[in-house]
C-alpha atoms as a PDB file:
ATOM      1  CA  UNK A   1     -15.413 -13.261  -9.750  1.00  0.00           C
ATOM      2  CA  UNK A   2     -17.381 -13.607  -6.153  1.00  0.00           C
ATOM      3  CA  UNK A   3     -16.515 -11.851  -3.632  1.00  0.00           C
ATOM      4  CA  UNK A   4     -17.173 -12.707   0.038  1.00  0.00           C
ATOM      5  CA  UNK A   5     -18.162  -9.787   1.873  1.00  0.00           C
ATOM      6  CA  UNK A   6     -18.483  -9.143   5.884  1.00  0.00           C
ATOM      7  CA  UNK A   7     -22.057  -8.890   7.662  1.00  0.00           C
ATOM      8  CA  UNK A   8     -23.308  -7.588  10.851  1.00  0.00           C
ATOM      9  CA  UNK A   9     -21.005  -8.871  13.830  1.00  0.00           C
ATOM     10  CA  UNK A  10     -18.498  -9.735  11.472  1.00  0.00           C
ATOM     11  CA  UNK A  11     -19.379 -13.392   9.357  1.00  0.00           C
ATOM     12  CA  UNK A  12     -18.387 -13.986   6.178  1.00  0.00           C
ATOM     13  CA  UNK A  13     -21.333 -15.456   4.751  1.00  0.00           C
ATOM     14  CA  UNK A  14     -22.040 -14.394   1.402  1.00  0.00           C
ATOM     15  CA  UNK A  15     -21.206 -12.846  -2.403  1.00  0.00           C
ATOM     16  CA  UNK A  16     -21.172  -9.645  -3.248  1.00  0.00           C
ATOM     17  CA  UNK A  17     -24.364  -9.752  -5.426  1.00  0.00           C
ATOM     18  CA  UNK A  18     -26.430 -11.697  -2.161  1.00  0.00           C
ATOM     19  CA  UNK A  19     -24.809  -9.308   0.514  1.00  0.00           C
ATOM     20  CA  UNK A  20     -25.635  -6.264  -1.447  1.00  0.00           C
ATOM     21  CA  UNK A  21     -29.518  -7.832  -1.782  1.00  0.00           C
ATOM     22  CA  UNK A  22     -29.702  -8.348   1.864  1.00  0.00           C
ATOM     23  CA  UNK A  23     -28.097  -5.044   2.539  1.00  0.00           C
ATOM     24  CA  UNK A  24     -30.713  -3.385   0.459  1.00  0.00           C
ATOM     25  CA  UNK A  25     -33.371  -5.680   2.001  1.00  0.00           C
ATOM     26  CA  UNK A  26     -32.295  -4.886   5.519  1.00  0.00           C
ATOM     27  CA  UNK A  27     -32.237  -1.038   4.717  1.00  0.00           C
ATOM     28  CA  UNK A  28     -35.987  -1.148   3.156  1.00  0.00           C
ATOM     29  CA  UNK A  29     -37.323  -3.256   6.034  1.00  0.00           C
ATOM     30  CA  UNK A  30     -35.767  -1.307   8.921  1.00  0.00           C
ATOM     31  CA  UNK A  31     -39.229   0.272  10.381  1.00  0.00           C
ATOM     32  CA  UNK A  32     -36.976   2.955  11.817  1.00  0.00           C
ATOM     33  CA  UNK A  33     -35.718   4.288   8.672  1.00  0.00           C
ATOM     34  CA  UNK A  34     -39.088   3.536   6.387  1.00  0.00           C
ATOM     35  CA  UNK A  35     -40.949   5.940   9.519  1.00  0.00           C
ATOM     36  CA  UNK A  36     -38.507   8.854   9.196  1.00  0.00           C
ATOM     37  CA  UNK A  37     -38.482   8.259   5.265  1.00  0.00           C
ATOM     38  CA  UNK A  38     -42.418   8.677   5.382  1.00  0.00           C
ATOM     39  CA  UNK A  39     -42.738  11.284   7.766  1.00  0.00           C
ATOM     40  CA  UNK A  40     -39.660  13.573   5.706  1.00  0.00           C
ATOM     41  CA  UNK A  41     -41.020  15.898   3.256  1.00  0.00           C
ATOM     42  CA  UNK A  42     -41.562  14.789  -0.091  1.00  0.00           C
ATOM     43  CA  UNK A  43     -38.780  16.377  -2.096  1.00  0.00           C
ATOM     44  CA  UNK A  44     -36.637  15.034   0.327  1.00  0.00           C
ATOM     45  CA  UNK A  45     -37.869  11.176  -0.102  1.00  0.00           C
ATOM     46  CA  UNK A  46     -37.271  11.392  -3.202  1.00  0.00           C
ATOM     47  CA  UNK A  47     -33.800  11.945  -2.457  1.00  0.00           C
ATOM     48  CA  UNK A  48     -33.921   8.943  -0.107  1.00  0.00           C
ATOM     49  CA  UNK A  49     -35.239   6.831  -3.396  1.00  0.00           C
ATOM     50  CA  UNK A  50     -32.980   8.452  -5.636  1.00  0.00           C
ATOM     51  CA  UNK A  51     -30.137   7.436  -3.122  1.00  0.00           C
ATOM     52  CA  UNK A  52     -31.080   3.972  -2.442  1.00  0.00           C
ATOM     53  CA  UNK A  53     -31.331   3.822  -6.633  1.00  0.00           C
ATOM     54  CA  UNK A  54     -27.913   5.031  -6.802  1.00  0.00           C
ATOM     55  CA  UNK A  55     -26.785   2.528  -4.539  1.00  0.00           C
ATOM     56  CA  UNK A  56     -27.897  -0.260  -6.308  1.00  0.00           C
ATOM     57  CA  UNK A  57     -26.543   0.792  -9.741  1.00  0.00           C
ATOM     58  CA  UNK A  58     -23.411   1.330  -8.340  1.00  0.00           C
ATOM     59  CA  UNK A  59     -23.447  -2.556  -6.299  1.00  0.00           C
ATOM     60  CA  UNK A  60     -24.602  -3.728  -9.813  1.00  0.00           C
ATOM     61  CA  UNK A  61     -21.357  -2.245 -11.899  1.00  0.00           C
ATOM     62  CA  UNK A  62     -19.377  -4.178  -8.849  1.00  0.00           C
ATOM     63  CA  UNK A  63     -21.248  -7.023  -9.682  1.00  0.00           C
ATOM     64  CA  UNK A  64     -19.902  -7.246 -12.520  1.00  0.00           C
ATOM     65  CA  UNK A  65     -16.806  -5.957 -12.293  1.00  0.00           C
ATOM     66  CA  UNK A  66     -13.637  -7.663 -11.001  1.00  0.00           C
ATOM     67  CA  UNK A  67     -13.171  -6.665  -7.453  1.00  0.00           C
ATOM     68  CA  UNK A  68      -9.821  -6.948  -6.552  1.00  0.00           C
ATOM     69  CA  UNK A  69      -9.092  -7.814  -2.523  1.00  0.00           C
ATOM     70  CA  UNK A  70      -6.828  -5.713  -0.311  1.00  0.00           C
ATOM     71  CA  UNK A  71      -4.327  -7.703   1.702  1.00  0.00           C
ATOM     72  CA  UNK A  72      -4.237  -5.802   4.628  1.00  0.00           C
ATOM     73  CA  UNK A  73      -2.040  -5.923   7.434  1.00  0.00           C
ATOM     74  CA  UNK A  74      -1.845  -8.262  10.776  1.00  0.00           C
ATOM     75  CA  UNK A  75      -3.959  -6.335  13.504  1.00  0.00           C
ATOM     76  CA  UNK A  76      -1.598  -5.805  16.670  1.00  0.00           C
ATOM     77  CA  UNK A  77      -2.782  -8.124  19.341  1.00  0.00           C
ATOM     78  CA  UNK A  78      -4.230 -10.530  17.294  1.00  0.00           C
ATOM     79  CA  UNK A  79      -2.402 -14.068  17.117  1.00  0.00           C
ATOM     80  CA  UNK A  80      -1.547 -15.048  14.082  1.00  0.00           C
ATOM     81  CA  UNK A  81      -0.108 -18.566  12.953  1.00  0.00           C
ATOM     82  CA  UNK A  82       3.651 -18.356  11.522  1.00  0.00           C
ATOM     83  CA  UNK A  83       5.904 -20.500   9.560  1.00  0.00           C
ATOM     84  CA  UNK A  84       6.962 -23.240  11.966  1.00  0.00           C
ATOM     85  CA  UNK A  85      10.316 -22.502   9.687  1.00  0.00           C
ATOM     86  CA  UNK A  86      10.411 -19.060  11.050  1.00  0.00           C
ATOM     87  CA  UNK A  87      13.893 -18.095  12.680  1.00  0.00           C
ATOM     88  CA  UNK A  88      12.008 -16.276  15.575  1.00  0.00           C
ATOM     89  CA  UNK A  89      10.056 -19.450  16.036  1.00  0.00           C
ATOM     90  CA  UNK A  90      12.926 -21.897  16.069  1.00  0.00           C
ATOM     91  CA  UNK A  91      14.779 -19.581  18.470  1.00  0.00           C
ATOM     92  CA  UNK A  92      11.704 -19.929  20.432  1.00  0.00           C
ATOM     93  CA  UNK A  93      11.365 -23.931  20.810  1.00  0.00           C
ATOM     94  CA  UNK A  94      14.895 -23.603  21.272  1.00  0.00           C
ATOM     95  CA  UNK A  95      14.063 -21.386  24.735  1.00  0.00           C
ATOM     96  CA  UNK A  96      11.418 -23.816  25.304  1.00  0.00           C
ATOM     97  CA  UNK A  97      13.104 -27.047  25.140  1.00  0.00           C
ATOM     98  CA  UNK A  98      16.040 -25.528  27.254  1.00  0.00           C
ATOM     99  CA  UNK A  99      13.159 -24.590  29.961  1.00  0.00           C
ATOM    100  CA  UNK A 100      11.935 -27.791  29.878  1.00  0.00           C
ATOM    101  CA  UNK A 101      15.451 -29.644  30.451  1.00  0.00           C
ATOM    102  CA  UNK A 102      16.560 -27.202  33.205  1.00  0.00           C
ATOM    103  CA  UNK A 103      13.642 -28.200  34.843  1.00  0.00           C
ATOM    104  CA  UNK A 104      13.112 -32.254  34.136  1.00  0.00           C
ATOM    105  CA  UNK A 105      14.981 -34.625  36.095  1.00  0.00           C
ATOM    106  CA  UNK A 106      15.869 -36.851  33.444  1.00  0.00           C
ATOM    107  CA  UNK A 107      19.138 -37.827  32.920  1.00  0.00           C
ATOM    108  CA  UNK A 108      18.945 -37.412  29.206  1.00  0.00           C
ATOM    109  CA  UNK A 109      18.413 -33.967  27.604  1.00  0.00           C
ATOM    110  CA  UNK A 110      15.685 -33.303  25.427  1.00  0.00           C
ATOM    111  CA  UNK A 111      15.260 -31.787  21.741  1.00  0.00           C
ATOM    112  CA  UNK A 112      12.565 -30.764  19.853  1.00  0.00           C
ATOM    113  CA  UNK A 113      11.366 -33.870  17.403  1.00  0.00           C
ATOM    114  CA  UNK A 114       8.405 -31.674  15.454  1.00  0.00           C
ATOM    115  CA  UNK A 115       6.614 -27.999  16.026  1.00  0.00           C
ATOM    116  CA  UNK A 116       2.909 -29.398  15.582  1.00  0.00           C
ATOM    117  CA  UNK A 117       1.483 -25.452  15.333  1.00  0.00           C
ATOM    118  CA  UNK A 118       3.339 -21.839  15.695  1.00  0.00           C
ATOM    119  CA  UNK A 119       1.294 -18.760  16.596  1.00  0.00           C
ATOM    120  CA  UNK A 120       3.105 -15.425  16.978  1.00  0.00           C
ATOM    121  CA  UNK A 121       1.319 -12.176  18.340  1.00  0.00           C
ATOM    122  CA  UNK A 122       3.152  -8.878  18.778  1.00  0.00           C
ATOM    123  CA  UNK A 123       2.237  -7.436  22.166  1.00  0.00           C
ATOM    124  CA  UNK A 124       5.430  -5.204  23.499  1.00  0.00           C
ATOM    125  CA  UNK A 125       7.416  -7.997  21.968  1.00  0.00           C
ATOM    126  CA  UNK A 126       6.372 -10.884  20.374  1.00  0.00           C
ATOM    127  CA  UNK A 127       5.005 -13.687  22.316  1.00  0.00           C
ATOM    128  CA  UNK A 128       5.097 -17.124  20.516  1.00  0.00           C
ATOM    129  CA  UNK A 129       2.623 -19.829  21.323  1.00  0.00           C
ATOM    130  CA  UNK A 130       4.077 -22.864  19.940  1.00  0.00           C
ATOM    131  CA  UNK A 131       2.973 -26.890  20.550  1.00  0.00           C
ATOM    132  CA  UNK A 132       6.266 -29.125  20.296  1.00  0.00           C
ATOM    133  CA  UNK A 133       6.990 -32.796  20.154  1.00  0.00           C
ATOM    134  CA  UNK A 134      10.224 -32.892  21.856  1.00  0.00           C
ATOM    135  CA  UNK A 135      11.929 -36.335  22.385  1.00  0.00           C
ATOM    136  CA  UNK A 136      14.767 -37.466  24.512  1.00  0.00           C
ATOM    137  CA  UNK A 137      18.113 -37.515  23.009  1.00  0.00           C
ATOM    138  CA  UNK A 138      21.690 -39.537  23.555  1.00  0.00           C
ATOM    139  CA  UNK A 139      22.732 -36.577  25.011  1.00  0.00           C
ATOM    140  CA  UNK A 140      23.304 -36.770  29.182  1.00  0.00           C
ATOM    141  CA  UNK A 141      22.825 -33.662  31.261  1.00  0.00           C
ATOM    142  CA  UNK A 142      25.985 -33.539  32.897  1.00  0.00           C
ATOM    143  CA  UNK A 143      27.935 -33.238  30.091  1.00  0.00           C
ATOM    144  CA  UNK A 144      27.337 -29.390  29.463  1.00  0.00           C
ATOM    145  CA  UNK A 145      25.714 -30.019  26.091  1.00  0.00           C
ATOM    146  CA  UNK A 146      24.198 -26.650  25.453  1.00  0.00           C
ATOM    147  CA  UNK A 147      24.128 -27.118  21.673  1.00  0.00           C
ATOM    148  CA  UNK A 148      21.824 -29.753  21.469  1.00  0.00           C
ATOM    149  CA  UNK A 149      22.167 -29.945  17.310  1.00  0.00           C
ATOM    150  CA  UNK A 150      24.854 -32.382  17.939  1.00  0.00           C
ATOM    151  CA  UNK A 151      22.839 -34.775  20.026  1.00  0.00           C
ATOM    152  CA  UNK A 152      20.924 -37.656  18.018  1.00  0.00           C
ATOM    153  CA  UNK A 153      17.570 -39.171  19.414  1.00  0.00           C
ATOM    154  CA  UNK A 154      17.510 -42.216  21.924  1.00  0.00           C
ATOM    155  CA  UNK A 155      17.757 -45.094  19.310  1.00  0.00           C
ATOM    156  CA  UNK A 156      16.861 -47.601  22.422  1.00  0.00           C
ATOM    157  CA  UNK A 157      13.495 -48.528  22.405  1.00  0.00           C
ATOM    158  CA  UNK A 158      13.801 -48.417  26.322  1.00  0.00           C
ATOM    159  CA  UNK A 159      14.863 -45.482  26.817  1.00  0.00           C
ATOM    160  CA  UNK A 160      12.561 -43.315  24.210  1.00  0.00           C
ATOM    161  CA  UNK A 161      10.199 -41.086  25.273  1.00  0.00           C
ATOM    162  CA  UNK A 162       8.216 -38.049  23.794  1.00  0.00           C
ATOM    163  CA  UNK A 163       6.718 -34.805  25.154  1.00  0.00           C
ATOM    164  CA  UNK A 164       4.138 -32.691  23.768  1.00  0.00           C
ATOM    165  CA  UNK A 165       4.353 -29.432  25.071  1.00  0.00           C
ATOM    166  CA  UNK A 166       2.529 -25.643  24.834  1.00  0.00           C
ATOM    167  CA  UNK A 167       5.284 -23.538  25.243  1.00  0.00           C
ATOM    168  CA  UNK A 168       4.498 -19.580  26.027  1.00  0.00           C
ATOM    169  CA  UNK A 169       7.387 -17.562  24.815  1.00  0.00           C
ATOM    170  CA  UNK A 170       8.209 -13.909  25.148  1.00  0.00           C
ATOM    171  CA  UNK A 171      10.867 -12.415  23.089  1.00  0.00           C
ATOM    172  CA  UNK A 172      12.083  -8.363  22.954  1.00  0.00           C
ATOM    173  CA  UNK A 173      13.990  -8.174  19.827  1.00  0.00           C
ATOM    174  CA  UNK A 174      15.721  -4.806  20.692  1.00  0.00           C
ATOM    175  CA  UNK A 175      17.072  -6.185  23.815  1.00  0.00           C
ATOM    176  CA  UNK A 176      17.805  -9.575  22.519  1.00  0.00           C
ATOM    177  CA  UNK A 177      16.031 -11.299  25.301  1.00  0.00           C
ATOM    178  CA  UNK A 178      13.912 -14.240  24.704  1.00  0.00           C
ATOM    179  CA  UNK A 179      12.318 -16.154  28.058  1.00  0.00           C
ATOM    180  CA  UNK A 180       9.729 -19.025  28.585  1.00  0.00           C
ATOM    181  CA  UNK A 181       6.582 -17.796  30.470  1.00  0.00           C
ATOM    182  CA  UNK A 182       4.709 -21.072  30.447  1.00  0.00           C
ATOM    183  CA  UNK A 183       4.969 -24.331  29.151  1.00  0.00           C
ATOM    184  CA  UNK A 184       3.439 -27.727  29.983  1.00  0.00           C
ATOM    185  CA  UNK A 185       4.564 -31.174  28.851  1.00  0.00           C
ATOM    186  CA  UNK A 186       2.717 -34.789  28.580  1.00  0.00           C
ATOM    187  CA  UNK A 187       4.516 -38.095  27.558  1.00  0.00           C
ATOM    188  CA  UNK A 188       2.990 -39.438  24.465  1.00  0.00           C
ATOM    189  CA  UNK A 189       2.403 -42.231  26.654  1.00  0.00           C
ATOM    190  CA  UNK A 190      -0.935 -40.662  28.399  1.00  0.00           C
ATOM    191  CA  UNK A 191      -2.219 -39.903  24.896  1.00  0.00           C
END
């Protein structure tokens, strides 16, 4: 089984039999290190040989043996897509969609009709960054319809419309708080 292994600046570019030639290429080829190996004493270059030898026996038994990978863990910081299933996520376009309709003037409230893309990172909470079709509902404002799970989509071909939206959401689990930083909204119709 190939493995892909990382090079210099971090690509992905090759298998473990090329990466470990091009490793070994790199090392022989660095003037740097072929200077100090000539001007060292001669017991100890043949150390340096005997090392680089060891090297490649030892990249030659991985060569051919199976390498299994290591899943690691998310780095902190790092955004990293989520399940647009998630619970945190859908409590999330839930924040967002109520951000948006507290701050539209429409008559009609709005619900989310599809989460195109989810990204979560974990940054002294987690902060979702979530894109969101959200489409007008039956619903009116006045009405004090804060679950919108009961409301049903405009059915009207009038009186339809769609959003897509980047919502920017910051949640702190241990206080239970979830709040929308940023979002911004254009009608399907300027697509």
């Amino acid at each position: 089984m190939k493995e892909t292994m990382l090079l210099t600046n971090g690509k992905c570019a090759c298998s473990l039999e090329d990466c470990t030639t091009r490793l070994v290429v790199e090392v022989l080829l660095n003037r740097k290190l072929l200077s100090r190996i000539e001007r060292a004493p001669t017991d100890m270059r043949v150390s340096c040989q005997a090392l680089v030898l060891f090297f490649l026996a030892g990249s030659c038994l991985l060569g051919k043996a199976e390498v299994h990978t290591v899943v690691s863990r998310p780095i902190p910081g790092t955004l990293q897509n989520v399940s647009k299933n998630d619970t945190g996520v859908q409590k999330a376009v839930l924040t967002g969609t109520y951000s948006f309709n507290n701050k539209s003037n429409d008559a009609f409230l709005f619900k989310a009709s599809s989460v195109d893309d989810a990204k979560r990172q974990v940054v002294k909470g987690i902060r979702y960054i979530l894109e969101v079709e959200i489409s007008r509902t039956v619903c009116r404002k006045r009405g004090n319809n804060d679950n919108l799970t009961n409301c049903t989509f405009q059915t009207d071909s009038l009186l339809r419309q769609t959003f897509l939206c980047y919502f920017d959401i910051w949640s702190v689990p241990w206080m239970k708080t979830m709040s929308t930083t940023y979002f911004k909204c254009h009608s399907f119709d300027k697509f």
